[in-house]
Protein backbone atom coordinates (compact mmCIF):
# COMPACT_ATOMS: atom_id res chain seq x y z
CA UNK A 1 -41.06 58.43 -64.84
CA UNK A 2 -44.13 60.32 -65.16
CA UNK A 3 -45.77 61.98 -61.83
CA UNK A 4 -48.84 59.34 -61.67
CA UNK A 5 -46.12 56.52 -62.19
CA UNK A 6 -44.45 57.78 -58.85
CA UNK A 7 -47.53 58.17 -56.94
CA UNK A 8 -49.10 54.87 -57.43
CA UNK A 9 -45.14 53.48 -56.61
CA UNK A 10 -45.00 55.53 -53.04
CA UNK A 11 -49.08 54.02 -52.67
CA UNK A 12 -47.99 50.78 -53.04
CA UNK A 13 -44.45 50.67 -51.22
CA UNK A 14 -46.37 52.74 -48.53
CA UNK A 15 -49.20 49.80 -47.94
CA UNK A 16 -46.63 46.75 -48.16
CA UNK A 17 -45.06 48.48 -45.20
CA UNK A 18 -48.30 48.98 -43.20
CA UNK A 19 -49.06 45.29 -43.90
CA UNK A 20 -45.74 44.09 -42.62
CA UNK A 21 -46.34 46.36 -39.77
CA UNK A 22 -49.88 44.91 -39.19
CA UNK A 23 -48.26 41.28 -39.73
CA UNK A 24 -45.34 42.30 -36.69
CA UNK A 25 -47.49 43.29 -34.27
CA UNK A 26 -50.36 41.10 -35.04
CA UNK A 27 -47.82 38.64 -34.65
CA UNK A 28 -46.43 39.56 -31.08
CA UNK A 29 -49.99 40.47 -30.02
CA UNK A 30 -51.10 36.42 -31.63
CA UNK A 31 -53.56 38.00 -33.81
CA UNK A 32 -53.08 35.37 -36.39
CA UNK A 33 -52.15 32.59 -34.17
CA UNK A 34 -54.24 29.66 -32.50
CA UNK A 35 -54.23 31.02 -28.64
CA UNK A 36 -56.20 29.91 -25.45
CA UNK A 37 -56.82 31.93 -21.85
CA UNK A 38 -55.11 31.74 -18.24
CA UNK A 39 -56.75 33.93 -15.59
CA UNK A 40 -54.59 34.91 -12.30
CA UNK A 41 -55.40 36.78 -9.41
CA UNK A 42 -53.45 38.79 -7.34
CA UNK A 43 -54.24 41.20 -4.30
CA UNK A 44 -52.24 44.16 -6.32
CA UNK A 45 -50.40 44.19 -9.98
CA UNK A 46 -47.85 46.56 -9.09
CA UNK A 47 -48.40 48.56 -12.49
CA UNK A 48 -49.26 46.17 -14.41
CA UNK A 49 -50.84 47.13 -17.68
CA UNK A 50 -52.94 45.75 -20.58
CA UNK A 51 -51.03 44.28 -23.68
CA UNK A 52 -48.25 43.79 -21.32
CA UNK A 53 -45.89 40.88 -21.67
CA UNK A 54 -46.35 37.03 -21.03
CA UNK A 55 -43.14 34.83 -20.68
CA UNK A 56 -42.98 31.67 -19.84
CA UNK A 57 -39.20 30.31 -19.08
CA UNK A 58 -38.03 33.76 -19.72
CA UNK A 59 -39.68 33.77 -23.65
CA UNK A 60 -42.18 36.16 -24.55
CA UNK A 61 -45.18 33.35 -25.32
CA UNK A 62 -48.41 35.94 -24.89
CA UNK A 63 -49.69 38.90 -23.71
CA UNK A 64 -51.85 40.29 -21.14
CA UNK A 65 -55.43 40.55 -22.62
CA UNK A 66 -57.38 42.82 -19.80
CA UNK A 67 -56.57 43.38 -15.80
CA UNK A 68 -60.28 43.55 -13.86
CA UNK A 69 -60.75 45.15 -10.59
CA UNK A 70 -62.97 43.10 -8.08
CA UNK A 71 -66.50 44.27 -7.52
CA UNK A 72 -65.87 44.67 -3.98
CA UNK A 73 -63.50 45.21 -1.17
CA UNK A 74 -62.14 41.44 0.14
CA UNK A 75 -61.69 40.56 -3.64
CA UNK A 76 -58.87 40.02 -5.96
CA UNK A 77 -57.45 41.43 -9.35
CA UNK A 78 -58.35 39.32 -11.82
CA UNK A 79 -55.49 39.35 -14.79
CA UNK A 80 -56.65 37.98 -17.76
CA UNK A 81 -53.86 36.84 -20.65
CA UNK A 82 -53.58 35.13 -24.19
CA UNK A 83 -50.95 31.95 -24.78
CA UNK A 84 -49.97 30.65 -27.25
CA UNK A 85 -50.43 27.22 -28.07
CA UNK A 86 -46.62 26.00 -28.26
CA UNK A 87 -47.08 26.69 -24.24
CA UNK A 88 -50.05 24.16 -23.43
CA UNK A 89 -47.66 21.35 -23.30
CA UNK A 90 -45.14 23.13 -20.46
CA UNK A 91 -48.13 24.75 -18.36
CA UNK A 92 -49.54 22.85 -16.00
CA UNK A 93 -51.96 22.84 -13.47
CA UNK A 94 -49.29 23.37 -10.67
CA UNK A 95 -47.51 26.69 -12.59
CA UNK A 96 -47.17 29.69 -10.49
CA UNK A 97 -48.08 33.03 -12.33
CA UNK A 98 -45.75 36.07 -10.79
CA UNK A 99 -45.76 39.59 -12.07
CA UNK A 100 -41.72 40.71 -12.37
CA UNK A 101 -39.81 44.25 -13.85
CA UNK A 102 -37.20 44.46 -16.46
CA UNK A 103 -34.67 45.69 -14.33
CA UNK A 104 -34.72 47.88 -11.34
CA UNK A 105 -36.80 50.96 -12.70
CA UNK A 106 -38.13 48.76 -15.64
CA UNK A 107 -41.65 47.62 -17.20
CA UNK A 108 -43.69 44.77 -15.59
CA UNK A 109 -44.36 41.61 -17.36
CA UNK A 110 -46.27 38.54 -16.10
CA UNK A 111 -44.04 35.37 -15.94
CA UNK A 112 -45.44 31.97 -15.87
CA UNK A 113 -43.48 28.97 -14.27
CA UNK A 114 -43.00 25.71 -15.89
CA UNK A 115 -45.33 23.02 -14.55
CA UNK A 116 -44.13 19.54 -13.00
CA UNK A 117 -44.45 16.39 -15.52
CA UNK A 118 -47.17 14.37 -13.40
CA UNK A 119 -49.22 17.39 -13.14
CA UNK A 120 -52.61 17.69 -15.16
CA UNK A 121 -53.01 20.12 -18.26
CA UNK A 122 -54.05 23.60 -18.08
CA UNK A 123 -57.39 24.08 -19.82
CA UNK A 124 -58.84 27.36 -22.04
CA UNK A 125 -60.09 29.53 -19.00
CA UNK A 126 -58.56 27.97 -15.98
CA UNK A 127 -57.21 30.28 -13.21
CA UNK A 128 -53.29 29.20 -11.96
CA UNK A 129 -51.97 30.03 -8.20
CA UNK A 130 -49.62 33.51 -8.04
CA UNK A 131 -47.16 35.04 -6.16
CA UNK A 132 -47.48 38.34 -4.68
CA UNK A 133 -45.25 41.14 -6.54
CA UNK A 134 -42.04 42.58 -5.35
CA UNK A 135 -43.14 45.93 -4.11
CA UNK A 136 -39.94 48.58 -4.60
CA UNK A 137 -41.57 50.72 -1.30
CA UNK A 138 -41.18 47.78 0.39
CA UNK A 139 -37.63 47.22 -0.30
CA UNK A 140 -36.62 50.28 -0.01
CA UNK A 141 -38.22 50.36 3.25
CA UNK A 142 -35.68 47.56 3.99
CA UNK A 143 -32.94 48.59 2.69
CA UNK A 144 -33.58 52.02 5.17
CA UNK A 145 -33.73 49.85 7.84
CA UNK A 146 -30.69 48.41 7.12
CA UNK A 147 -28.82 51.50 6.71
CA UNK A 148 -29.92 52.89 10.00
CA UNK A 149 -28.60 49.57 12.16
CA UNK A 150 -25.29 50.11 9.96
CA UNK A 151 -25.36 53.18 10.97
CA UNK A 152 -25.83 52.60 14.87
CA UNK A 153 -23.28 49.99 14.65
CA UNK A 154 -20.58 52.90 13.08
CA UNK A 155 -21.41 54.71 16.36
CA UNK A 156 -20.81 52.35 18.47
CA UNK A 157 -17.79 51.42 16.97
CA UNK A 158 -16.40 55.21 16.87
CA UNK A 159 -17.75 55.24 20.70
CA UNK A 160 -15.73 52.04 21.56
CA UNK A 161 -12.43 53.41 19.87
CA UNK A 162 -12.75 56.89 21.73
CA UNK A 163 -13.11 54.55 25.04
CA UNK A 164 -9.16 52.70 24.06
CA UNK A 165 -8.14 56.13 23.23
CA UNK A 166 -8.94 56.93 26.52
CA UNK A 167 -7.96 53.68 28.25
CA UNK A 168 -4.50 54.20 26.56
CA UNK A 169 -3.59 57.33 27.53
CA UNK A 170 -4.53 56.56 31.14
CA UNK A 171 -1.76 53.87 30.67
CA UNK A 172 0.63 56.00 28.59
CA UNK A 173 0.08 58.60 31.52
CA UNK A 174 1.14 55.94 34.52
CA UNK A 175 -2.60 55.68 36.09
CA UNK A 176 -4.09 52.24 37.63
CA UNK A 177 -2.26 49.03 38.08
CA UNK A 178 -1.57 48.53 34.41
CA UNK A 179 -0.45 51.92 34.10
CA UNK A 180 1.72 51.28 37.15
CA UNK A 181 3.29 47.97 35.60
CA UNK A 182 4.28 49.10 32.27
CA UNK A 183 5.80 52.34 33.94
CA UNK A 184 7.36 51.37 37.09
CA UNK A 185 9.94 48.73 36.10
CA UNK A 186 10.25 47.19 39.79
CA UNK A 187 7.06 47.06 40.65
CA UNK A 188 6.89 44.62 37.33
CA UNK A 189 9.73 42.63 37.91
CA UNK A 190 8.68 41.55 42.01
CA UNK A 191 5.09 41.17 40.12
CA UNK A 192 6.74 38.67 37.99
CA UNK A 193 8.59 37.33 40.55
CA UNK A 194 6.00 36.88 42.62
CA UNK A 195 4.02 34.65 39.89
CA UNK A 196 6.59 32.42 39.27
CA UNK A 197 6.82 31.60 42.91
CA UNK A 198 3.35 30.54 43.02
CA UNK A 199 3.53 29.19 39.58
CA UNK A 200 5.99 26.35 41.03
CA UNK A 201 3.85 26.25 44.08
CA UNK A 202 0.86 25.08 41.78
CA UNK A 203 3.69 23.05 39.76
CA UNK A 204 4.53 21.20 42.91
CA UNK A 205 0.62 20.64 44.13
CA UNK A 206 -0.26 19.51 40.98
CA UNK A 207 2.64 16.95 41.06
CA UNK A 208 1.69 15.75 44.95
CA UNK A 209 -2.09 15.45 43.38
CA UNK A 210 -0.93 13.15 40.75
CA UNK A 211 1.15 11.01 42.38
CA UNK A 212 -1.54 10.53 45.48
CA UNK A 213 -4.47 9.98 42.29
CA UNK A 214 -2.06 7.24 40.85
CA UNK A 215 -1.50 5.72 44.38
CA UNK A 216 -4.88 5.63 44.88
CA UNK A 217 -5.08 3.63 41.37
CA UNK A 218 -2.41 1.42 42.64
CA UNK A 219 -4.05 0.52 45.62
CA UNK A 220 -7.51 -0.59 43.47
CA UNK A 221 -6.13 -2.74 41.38
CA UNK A 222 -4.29 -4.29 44.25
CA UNK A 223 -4.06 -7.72 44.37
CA UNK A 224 -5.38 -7.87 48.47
CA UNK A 225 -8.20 -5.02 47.72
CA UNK A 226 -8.93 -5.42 43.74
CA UNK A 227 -11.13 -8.27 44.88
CA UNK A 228 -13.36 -6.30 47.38
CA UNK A 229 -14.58 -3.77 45.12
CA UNK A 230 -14.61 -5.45 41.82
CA UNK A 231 -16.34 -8.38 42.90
CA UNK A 232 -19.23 -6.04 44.05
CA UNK A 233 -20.15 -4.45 41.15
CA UNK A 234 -17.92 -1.22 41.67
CA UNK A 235 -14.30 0.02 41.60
CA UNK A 236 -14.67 3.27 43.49
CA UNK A 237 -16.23 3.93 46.69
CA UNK A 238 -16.03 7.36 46.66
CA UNK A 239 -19.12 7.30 43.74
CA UNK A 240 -21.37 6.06 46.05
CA UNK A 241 -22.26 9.33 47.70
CA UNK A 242 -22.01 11.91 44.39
CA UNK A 243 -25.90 11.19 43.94
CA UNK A 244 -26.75 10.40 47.40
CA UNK A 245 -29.42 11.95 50.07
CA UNK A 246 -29.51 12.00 54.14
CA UNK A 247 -32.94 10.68 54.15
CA UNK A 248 -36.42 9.77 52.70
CA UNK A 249 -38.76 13.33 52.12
CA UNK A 250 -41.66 13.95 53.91
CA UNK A 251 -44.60 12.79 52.05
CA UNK A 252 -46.35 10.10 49.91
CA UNK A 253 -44.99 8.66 47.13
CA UNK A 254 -46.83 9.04 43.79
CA UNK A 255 -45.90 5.73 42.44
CA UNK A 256 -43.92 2.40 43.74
CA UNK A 257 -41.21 -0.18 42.42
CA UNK A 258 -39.82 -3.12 44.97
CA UNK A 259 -37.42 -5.87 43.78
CA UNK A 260 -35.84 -8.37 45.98
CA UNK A 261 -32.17 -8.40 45.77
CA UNK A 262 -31.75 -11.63 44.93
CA UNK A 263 -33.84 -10.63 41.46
CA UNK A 264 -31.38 -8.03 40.78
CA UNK A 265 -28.06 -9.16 41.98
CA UNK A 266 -25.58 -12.18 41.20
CA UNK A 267 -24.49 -12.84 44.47
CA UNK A 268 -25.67 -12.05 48.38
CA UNK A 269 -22.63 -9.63 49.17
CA UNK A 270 -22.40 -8.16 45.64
CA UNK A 271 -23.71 -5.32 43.56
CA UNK A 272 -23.25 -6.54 39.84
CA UNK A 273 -26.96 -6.23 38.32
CA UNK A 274 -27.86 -10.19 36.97
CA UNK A 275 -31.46 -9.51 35.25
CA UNK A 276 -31.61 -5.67 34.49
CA UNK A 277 -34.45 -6.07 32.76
CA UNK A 278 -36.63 -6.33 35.39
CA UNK A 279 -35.97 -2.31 36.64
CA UNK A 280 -37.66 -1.47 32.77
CA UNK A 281 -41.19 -0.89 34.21
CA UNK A 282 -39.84 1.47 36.79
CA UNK A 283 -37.31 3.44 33.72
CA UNK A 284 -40.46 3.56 31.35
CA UNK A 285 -42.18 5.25 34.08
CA UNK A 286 -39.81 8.05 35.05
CA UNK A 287 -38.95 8.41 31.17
CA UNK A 288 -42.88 9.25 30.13
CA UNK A 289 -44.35 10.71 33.25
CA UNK A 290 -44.28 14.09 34.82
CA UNK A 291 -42.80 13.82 38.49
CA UNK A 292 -40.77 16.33 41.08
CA UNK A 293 -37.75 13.34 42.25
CA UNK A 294 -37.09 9.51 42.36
CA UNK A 295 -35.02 7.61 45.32
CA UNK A 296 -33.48 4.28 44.43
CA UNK A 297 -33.34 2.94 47.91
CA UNK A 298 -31.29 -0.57 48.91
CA UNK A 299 -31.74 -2.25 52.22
CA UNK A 300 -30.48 -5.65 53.45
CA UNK A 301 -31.29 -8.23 55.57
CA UNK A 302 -29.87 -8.71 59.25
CA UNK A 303 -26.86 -10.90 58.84
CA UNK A 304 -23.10 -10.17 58.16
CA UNK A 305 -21.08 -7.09 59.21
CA UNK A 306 -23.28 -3.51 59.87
CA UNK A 307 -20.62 -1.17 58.12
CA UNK A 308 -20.30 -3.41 55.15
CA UNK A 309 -24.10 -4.01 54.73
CA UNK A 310 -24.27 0.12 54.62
CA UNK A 311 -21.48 0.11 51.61
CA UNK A 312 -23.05 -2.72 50.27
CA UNK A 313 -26.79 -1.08 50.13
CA UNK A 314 -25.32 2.32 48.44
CA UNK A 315 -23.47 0.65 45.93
CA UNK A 316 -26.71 -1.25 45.22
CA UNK A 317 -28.51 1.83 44.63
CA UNK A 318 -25.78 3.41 42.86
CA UNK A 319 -25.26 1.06 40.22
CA UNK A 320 -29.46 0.77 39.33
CA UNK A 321 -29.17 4.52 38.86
CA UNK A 322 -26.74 4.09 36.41
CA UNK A 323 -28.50 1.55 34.60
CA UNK A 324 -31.62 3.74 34.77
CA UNK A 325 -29.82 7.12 33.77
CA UNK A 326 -28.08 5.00 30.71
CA UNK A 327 -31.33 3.43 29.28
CA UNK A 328 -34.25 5.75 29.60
CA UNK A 329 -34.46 9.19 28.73
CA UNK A 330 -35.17 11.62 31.59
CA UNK A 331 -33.32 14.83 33.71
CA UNK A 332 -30.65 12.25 35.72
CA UNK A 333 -30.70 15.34 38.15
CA UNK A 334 -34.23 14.16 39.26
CA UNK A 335 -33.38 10.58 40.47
CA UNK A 336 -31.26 9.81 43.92
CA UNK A 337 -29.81 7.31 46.24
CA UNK A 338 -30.35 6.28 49.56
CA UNK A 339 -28.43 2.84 51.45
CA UNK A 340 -30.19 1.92 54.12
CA UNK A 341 -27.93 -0.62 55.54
CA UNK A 342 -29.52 -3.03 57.54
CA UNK A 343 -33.47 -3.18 57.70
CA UNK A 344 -35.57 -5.86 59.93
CA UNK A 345 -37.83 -5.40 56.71
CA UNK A 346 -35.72 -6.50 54.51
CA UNK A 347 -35.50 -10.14 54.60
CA UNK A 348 -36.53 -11.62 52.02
CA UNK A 349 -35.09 -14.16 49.97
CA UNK A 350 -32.73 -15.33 52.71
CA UNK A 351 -31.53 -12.29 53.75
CA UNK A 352 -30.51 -10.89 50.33
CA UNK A 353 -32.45 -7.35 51.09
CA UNK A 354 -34.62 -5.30 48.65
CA UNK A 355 -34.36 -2.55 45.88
CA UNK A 356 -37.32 0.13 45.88
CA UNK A 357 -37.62 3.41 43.42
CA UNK A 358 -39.99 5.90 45.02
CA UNK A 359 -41.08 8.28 42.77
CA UNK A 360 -42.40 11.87 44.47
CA UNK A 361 -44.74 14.37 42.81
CA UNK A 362 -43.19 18.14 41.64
CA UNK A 363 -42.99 20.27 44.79
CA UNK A 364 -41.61 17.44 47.03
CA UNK A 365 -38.68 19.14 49.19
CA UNK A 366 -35.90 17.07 47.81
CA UNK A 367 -33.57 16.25 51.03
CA UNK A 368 -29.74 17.23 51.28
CA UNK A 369 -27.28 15.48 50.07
CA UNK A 370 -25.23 13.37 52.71
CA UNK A 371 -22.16 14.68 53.92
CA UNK A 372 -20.19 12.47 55.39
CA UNK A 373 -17.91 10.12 53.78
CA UNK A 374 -18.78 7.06 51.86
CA UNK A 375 -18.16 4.15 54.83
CA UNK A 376 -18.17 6.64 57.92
CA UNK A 377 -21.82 7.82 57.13
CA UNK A 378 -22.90 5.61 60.24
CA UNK A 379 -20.41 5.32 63.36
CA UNK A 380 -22.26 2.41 64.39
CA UNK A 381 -19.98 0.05 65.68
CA UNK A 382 -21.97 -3.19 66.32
CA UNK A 383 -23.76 -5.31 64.21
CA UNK A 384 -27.20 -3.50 65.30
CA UNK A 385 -29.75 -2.14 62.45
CA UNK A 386 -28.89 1.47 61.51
CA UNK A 387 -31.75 3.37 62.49
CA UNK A 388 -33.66 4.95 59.76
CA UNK A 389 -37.11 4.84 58.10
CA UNK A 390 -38.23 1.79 56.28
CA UNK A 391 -38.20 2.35 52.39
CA UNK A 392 -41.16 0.19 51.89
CA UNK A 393 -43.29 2.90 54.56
CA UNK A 394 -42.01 6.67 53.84
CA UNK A 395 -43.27 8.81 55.81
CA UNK A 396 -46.39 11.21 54.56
């Protein structure tokens, strides 16, 4: 082949590969492809570059046409890129833009979400929300910070092993009570003598506890005294004083609830609650208002037995503090009791007696808690009035 012939050949062969070459990157730059624009803006593009990347789902589907600065301080970066047209139908209006590296060390490329179905189209210029970047000085920033709490955390554990060290050889050596136990082989044994002498001490207490709880048991479901306490609305007497207080406080009452007994009750002489409903206003009250304390206070009228009336009265009040407590939601610590026994003010409805809830603003001095026994609280020993303020008049 003559000279010329091999020229023209390495000419030719030469400019098919710079075509192909122009064709492959025109192709991954979409210079011969139908494209349209997405701006996003971003408050730093973390090296970002022109002619970088754009993937969408992880496939490269454009690139970045030109990054411009804002024309003044406030403003964002404005990142300018080319899509191609296979995208349109998987961008939306809702897609997130968010500029990620290859890697850890790696180049940056702009990734585009996918958009939700419902959402409207992106159109040719429209500017989609972003995420700030990943900043590496920021992570490594946490990652020091993390190394240094690791680090305290070594030293205190070294510190806390040097401490047993210690704390062991002390022991090993004999020192302190422990050190004295696992050395001194009497001095254990009357120590473990001694605790299982008062081990069958608390064996045998326990045991006398028991056997007085289920006696106790016995005699309330007794045939002669079942009836006496389950007839009035209770089982055990000893309740009526857990939530109970000596007296009415000094001052006025921020709000007022009075029932007649015989609204409440079933019977004169009992405490089983007949029309609960009734004690709603006063539960919706202490549930949605601000207050300091509430009293539940029982009185009853002037006939019948003194002591029994008393019993009567506190079981009254105990049992519409349960029913309060149970239904509406407020701090049960906030609401006592108080049975007034007999009151000359308290006759209505033959006799029955009344129910009041006096509610007391925050700061009220709340009074102690009554001491004596449920029963023996007044020694009163005739059929007189026990002497106490009237609920319906508290004192200011």
């Amino acid at each position: 082949m003559s000279r010329a012939a091999r020229l023209g050949a390495f000419i030719v062969a030469t400019l098919a590969i710079l075509v192909i070459g122009v064709f492959i990157i025109g192709s991954k730059q979409y210079l011969f492809s139908s494209t349209y624009q997405l701006k996003a803006q971003f408050d730093n593009v973390a090296g970002l570059d022109a002619g970088g990347d754009v993937r969408v789902g992880g496939v490269h589907s454009g690139t970045v046409r030109s990054i411009v600065l804002p024309h003044k301080p406030g403003e964002k970066v404005t990142v300018i890129m080319d899509l191609g047209k296979s995208t349109h139908e998987i961008i939306k209006q809702d897609s997130v833009a968010t500029i990620e590296t290859e890697g850890l060390l790696g180049n940056q490329y702009l990734a585009i979400s996918f958009g939700s179905a419902g959402k409207a189209d992106v159109r040719d210029g429209d500017t989609i929300s972003s995420e700030p970047p990943l900043e590496m000085a920021d992570l490594l920033q946490k990652t020091s910070g993390i190394l240094d709490s690791s680090q305290q955390a070594i030293q205190n554990a070294t510190r806390a092993t040097a401490n047993l060290d210690s704390i062991s050889a002390k022991i090993n050596g004999g020192q302190g009570t422990v050190g004295a136990l696992v050395n001194d082989k009497q001095l254990y044994n009357n120590l473990a003598q001694t605790t299982s002498t008062m081990q069958d001490t608390m064996v045998q207490a326990q045991t006398g506890v028991t056997d007085f709880q289920e006696n106790m048991e016995a005699m309330k479901h007794n045939f002669f005294l079942r009836g006496y306490f389950k007839n009035r609305g209770y089982e055990d007497s000893a309740e009526l004083a857990q939530n109970e207080i000596e007296r009415l406080p000094q001052g006025t009452p921020i709000k007022e609830f009075t029932y007649t007994a015989k609204q409440l009750f079933d019977k004169q002489d009992s405490a089983k609650l007949k029309n609960q409903k009734s004690l709603n206003a006063g539960g919706e009250f202490l549930a949605n208002n601000q207050f300091g304390f509430a009293v539940v206070v029982a009185s009853a009228g002037m006939e019948g037995d003194t002591q029994k009336d008393l019993v009567l009265t506190e079981a009254r009040a105990m049992v519409v503090r349960e029913y309060l407590v149970e239904n509406f939601g407020f701090d049960d610590s906030q609401l006592k009791t108080l049975g007034m026994g007999k009151q000359t003010n308290a006759n209505s409805d033959a006799g029955w007696g009344t129910v009041q809830i006096f509610i007391y603003p925050a700061g009220t001095e709340i009074p102690p808690n009554k001491q004596t026994q449920v029963g023996v609280a007044s020694k009163t020993t005739s059929d007189q009035p026990v002497q106490a303020s009237a609920p319906a008049t508290p004192k200011p």
